[in-house]
Protein backbone atom coordinates (compact mmCIF):
# COMPACT_ATOMS: atom_id res chain seq x y z
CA UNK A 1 10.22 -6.74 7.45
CA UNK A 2 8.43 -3.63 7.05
CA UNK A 3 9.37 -0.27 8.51
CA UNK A 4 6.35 2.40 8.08
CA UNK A 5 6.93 5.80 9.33
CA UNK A 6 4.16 8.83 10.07
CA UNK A 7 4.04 12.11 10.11
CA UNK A 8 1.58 15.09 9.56
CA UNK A 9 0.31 14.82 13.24
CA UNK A 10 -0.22 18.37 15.20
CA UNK A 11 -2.46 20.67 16.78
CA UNK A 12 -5.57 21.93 14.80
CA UNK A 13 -8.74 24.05 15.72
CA UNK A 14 -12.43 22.22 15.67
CA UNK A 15 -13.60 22.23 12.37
CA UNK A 16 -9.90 22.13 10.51
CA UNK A 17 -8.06 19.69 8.50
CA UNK A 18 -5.16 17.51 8.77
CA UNK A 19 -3.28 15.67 6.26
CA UNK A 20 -1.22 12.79 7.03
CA UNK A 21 1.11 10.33 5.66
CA UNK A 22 3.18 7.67 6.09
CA UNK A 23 6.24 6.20 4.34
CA UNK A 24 6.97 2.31 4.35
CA UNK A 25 9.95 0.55 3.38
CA UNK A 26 11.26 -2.83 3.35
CA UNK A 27 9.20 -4.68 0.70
CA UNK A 28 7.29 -3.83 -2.00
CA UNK A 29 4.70 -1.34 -1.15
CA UNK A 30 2.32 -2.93 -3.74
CA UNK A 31 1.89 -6.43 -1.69
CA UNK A 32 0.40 -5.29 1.55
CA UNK A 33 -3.25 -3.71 2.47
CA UNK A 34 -2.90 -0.49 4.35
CA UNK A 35 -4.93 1.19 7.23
CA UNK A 36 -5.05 3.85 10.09
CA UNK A 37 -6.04 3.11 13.30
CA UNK A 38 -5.78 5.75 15.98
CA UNK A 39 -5.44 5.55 20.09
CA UNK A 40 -7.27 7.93 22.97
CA UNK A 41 -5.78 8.26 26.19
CA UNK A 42 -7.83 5.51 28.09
CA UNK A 43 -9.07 4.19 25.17
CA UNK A 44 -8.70 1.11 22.84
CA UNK A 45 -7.06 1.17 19.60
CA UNK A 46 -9.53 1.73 16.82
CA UNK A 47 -9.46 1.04 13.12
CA UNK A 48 -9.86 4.34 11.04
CA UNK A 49 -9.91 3.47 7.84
CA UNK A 50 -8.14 0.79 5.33
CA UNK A 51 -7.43 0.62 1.34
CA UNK A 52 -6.64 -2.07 -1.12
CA UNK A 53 -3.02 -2.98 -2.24
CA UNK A 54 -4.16 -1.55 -5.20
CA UNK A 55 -5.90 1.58 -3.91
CA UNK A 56 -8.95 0.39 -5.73
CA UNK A 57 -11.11 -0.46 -2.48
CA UNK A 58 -11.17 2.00 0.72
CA UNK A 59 -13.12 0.97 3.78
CA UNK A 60 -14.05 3.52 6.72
CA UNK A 61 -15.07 3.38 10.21
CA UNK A 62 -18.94 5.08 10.65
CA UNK A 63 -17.43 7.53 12.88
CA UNK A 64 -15.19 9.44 10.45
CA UNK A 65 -17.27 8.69 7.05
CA UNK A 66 -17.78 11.30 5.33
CA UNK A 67 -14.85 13.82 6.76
CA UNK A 68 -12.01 11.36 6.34
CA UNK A 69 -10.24 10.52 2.96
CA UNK A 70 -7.25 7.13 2.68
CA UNK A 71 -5.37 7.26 -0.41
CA UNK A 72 -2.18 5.62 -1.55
CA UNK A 73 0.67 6.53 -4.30
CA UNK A 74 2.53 3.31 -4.61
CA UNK A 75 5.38 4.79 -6.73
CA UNK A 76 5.97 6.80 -3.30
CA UNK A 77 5.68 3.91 -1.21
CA UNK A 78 3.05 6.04 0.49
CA UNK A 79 -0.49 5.80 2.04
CA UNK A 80 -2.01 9.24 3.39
CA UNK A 81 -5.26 10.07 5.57
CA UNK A 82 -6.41 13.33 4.60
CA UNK A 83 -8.94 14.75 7.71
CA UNK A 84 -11.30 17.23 7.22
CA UNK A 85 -14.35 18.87 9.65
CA UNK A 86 -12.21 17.68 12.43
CA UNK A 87 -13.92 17.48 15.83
CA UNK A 88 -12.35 17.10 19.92
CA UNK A 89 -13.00 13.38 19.55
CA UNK A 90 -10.80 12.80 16.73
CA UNK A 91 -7.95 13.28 19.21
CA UNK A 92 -5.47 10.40 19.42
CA UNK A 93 -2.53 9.02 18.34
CA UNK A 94 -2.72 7.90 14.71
CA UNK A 95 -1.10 4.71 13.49
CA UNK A 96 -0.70 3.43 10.17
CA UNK A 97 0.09 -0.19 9.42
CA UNK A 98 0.53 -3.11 6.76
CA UNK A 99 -1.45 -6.27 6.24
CA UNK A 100 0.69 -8.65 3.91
CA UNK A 101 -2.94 -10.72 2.74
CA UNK A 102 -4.19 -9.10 -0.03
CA UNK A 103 -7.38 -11.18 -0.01
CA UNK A 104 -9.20 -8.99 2.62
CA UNK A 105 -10.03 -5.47 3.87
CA UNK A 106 -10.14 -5.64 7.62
CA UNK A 107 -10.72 -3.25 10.34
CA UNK A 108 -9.23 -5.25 13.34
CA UNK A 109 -5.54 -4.51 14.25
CA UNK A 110 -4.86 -8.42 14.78
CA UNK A 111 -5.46 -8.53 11.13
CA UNK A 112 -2.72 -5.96 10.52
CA UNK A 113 1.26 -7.52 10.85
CA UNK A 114 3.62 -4.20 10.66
CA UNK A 115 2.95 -0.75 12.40
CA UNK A 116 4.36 2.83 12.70
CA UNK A 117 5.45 4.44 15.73
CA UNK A 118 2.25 6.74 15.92
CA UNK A 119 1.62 10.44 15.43
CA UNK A 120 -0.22 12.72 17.49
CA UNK A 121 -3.23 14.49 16.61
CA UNK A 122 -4.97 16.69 18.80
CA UNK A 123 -7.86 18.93 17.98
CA UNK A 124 -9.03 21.74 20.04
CA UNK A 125 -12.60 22.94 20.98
């Protein structure tokens, strides 16, 4: 089992930043792929961005390119998504989660086999 926690979620003014982060416990940090995904009202979950078990790959999703950074500290058991130039449409609830196959980078959330609770991120116009 793995239990990942977020946090950093809140409200921030078009054009800001936002860091966030998210703790995991339960096995060893090292083994599993990690990746954001976030949720609109309405709206599918989407994949935000992903990173290597060794933080040596990152992947993004076109829409956030650019403005969004994922990073991981494995001593800290810890990925983060650090936002910048954020915009109304990043709104959403933010998600981390593990992938236990190392073998891949994916951006679909069946891929994915342990998730966070969510955080909320809302950005004003």
């Amino acid at each position: 089992q793995v239990q990942l926690v977020e946090s950093g979620g809140g409200l921030v003014q078009a054009g800001g930043s936002l860091g966030l982060s998210c703790v995991a416990s339960g096995r060893t940090f090292s083994n599993y792929q990690m990746g954001w995904f976030r949720q609109a009202p309405g709206k599918e979950r989407e994949f935000v961005a992903a990173i290597r078990w060794s933080g040596g790959g990152t992947y993004y999703a076109d829409s956030v390119k650019g403005r969004f950074t994922i990073s991981r500290d494995n001593a800290k058991n810890t990925v983060y998504l650090q936002m910048n130039s954020l915009k109304p449409e990043d709104t959403a609830v933010y998600y981390c989660a593990a992938d236990l196959d190392r073998s891949l980078l994916v951006s679909f959330s069946s891929g994915y086999d342990y998730w966070g609770q969510g955080t909320q991120v809302t950005v004003s116009s």
